[in-house]
PDB file of N, CA and C in Angstrom:
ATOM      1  N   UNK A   1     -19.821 -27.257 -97.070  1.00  0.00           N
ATOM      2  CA  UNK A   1     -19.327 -28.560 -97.444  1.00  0.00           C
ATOM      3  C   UNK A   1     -17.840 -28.415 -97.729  1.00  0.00           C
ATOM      4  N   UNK A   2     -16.686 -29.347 -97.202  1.00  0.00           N
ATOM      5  CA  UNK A   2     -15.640 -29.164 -97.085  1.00  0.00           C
ATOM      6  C   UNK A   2     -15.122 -30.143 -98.124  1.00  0.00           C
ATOM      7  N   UNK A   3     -14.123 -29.847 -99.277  1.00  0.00           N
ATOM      8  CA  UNK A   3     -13.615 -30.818-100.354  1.00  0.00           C
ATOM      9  C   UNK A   3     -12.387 -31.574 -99.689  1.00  0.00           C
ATOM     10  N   UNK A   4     -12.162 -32.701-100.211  1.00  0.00           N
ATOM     11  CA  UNK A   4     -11.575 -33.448 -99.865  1.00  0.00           C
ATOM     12  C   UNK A   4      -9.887 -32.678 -99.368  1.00  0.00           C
ATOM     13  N   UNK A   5      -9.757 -31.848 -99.950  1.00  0.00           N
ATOM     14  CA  UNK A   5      -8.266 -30.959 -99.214  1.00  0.00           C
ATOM     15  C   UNK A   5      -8.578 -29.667 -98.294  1.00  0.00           C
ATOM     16  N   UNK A   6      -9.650 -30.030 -97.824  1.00  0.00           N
ATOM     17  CA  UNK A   6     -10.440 -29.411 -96.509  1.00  0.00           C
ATOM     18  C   UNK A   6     -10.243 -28.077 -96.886  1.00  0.00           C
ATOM     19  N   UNK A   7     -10.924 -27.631 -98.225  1.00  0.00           N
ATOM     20  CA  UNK A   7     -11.175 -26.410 -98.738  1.00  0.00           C
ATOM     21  C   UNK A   7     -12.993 -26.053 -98.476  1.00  0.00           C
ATOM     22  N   UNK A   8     -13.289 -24.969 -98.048  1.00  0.00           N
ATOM     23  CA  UNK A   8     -14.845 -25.250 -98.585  1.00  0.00           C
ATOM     24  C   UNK A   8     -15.321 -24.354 -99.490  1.00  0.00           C
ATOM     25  N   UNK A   9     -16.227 -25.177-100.417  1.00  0.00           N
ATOM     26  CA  UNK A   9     -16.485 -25.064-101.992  1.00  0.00           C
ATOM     27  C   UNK A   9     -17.042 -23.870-101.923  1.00  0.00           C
ATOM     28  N   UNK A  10     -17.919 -23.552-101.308  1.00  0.00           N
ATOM     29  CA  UNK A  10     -18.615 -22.218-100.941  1.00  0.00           C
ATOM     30  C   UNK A  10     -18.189 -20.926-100.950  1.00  0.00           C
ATOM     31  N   UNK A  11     -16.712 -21.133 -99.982  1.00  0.00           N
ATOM     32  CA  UNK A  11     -15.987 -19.966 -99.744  1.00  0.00           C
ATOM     33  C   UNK A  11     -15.434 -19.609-101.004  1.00  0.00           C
ATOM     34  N   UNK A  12     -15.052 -20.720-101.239  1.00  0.00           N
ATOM     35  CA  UNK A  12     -13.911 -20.653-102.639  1.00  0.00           C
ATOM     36  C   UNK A  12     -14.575 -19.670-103.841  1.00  0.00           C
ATOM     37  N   UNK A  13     -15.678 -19.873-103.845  1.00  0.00           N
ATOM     38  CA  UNK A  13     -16.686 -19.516-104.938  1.00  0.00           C
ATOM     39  C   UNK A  13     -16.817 -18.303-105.086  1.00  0.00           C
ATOM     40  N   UNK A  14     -17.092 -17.999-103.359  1.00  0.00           N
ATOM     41  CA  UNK A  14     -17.548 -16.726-103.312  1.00  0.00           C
ATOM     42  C   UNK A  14     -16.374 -15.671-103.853  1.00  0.00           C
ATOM     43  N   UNK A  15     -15.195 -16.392-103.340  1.00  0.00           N
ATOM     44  CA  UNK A  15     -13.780 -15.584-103.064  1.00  0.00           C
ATOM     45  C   UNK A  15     -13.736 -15.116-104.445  1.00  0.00           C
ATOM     46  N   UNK A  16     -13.700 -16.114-105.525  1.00  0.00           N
ATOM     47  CA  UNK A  16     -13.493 -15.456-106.656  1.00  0.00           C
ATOM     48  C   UNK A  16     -14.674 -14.553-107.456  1.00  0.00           C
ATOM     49  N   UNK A  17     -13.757 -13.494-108.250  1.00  0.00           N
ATOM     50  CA  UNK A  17     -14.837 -12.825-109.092  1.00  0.00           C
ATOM     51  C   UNK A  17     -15.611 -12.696-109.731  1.00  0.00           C
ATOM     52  N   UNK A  18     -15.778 -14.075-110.528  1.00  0.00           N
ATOM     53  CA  UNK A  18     -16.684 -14.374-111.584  1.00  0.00           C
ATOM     54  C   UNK A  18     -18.074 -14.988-111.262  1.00  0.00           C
ATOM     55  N   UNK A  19     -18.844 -14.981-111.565  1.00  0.00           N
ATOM     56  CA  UNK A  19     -20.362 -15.334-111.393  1.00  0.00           C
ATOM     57  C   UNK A  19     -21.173 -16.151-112.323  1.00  0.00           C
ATOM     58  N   UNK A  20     -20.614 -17.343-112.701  1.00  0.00           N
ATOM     59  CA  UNK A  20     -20.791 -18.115-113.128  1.00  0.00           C
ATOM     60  C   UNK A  20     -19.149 -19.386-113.610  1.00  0.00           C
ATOM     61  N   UNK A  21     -19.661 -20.488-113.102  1.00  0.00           N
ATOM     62  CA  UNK A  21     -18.941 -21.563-112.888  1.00  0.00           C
ATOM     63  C   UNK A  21     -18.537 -22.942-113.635  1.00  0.00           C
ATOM     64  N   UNK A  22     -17.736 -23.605-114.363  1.00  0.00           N
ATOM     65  CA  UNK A  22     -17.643 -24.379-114.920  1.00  0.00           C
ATOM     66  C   UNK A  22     -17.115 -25.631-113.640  1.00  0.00           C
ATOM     67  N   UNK A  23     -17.761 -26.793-113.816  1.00  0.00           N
ATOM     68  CA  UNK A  23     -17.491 -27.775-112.305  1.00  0.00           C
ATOM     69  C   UNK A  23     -15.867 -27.684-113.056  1.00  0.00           C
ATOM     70  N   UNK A  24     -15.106 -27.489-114.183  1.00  0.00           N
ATOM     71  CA  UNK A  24     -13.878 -27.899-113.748  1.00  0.00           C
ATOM     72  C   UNK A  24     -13.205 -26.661-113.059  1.00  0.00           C
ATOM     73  N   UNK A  25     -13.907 -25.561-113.616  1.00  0.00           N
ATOM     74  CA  UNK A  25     -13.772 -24.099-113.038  1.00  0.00           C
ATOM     75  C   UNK A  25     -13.587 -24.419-111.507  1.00  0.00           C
ATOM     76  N   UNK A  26     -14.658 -24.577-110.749  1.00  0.00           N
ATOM     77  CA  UNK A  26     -14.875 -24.931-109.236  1.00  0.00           C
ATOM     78  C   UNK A  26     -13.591 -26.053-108.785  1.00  0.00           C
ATOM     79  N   UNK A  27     -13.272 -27.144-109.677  1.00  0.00           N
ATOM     80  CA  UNK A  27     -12.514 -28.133-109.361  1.00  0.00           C
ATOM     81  C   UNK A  27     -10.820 -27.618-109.154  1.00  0.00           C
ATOM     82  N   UNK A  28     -10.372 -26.886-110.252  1.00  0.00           N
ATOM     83  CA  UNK A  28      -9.637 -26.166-109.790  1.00  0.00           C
ATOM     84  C   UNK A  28      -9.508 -24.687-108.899  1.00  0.00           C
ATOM     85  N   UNK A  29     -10.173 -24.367-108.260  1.00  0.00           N
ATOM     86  CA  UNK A  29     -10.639 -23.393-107.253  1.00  0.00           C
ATOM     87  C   UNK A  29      -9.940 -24.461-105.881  1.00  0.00           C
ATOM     88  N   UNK A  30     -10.192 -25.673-105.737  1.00  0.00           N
ATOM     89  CA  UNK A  30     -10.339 -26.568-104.519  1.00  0.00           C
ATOM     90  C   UNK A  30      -9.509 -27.261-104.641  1.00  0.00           C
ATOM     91  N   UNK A  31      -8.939 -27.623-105.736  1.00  0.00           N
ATOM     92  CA  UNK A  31      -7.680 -28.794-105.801  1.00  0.00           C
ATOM     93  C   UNK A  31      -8.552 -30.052-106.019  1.00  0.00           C
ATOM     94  N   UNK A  32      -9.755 -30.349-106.639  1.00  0.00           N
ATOM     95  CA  UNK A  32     -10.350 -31.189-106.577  1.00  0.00           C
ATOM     96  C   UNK A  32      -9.796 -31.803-108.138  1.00  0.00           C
ATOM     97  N   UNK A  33     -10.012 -33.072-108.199  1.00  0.00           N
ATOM     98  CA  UNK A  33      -9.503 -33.643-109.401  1.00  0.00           C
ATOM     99  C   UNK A  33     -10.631 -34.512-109.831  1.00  0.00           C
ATOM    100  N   UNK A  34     -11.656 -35.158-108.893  1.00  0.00           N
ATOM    101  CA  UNK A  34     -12.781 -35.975-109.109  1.00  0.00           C
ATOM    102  C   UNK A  34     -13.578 -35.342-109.324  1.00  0.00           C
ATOM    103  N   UNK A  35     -13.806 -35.036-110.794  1.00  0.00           N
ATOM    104  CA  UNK A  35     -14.798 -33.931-111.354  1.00  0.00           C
ATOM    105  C   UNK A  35     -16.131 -34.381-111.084  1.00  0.00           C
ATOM    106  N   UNK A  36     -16.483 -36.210-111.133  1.00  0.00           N
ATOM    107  CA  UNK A  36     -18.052 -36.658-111.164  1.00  0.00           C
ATOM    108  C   UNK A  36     -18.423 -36.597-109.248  1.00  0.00           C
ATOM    109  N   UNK A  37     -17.392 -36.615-108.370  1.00  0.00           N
ATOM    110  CA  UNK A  37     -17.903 -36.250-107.352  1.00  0.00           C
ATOM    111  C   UNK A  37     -17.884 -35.094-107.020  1.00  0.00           C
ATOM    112  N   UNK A  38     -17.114 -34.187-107.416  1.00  0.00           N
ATOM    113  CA  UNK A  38     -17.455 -32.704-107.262  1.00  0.00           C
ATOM    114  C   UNK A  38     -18.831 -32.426-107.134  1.00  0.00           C
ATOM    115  N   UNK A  39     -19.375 -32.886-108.931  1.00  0.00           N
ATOM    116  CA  UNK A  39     -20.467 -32.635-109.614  1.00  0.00           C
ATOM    117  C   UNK A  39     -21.298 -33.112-108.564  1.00  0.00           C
ATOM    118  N   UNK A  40     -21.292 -34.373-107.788  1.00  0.00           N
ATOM    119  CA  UNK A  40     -22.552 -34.463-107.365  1.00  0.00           C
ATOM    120  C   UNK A  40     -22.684 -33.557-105.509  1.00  0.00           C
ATOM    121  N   UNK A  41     -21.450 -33.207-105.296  1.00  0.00           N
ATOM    122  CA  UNK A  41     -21.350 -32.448-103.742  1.00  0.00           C
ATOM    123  C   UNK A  41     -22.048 -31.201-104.412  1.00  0.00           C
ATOM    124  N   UNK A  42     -21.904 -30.289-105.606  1.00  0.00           N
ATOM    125  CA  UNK A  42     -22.770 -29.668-105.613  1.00  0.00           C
ATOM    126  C   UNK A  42     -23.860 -29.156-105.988  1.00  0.00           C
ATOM    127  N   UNK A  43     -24.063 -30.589-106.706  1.00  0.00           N
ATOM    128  CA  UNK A  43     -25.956 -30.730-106.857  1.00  0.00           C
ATOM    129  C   UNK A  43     -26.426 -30.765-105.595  1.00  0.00           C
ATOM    130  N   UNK A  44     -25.734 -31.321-104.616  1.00  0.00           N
ATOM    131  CA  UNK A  44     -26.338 -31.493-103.399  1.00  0.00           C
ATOM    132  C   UNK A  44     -26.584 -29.716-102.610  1.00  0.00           C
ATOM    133  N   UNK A  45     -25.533 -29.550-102.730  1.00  0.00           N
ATOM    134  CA  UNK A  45     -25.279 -27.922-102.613  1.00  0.00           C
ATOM    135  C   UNK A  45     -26.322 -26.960-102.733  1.00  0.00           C
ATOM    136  N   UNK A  46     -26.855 -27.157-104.148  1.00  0.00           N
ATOM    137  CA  UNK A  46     -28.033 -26.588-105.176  1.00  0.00           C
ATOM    138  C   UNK A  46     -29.471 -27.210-104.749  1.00  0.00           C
ATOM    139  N   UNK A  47     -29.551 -28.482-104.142  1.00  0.00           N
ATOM    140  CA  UNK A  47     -30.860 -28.889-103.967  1.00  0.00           C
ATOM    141  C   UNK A  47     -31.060 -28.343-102.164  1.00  0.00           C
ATOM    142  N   UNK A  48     -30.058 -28.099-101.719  1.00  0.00           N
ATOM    143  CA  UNK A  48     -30.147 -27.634-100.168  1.00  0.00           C
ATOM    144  C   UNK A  48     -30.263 -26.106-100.504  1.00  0.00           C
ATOM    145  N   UNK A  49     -30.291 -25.298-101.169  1.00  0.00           N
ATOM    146  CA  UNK A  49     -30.248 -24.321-101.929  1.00  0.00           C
ATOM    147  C   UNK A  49     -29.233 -23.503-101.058  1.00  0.00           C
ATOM    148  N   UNK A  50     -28.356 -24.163-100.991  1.00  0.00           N
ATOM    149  CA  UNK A  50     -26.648 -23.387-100.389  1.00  0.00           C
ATOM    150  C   UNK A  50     -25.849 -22.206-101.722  1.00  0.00           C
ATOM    151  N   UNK A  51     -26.006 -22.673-102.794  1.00  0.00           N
ATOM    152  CA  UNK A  51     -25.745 -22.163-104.077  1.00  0.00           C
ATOM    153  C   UNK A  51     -26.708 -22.298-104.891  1.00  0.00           C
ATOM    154  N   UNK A  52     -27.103 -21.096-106.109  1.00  0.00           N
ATOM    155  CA  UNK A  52     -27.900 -21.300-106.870  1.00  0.00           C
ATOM    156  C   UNK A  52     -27.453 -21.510-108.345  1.00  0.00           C
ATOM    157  N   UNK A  53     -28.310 -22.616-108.779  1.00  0.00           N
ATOM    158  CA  UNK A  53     -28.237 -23.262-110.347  1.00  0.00           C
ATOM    159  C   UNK A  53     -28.337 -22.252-111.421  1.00  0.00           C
ATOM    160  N   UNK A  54     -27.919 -21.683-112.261  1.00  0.00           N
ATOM    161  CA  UNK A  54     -28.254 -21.187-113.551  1.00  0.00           C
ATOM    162  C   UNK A  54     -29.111 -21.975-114.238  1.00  0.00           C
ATOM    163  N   UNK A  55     -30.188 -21.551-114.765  1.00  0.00           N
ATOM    164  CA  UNK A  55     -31.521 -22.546-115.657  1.00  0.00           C
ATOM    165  C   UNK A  55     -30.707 -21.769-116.745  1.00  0.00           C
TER     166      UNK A  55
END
C-alpha cells in the first residue's frame, strides 16, 4: 500500500529498526500527516494480514 507521497508503508517499516510502532511513529516514517487515515490504511494492512497487530 502506497501513502499518499508514494512511500510504501511496508517498506518503510521494515527499513527501520524497531519492532514495534506508534501510528504517529509510522506517520512520520512516510511523511504522512493524516494520522486517522493512516490508522485506517493499516488496519486494513493488519486485517489482509500484510503486517501483524500486537494484542
Amino acid at each position: 500500500m502506497v501513502g499518499e507521497k508514494g512511500k510504501d508503508i511496508i517498506l518503510e517499516i521494515y527499513r527501520d529498526s524497531r519492532t514495534v510502532f506508534r501510528i504517529n511513529d509510522i506517520a512520520m516514517l512516510i511523511g504522512e500527516r493524516k494520522t486517522a487515515s493512516l490508522s485506517k490504511r493499516l488496519n486494513y494492512l493488519c486485517t489482509e494480514r500484510k503486517i501483524a497487530q500486537s494484542t
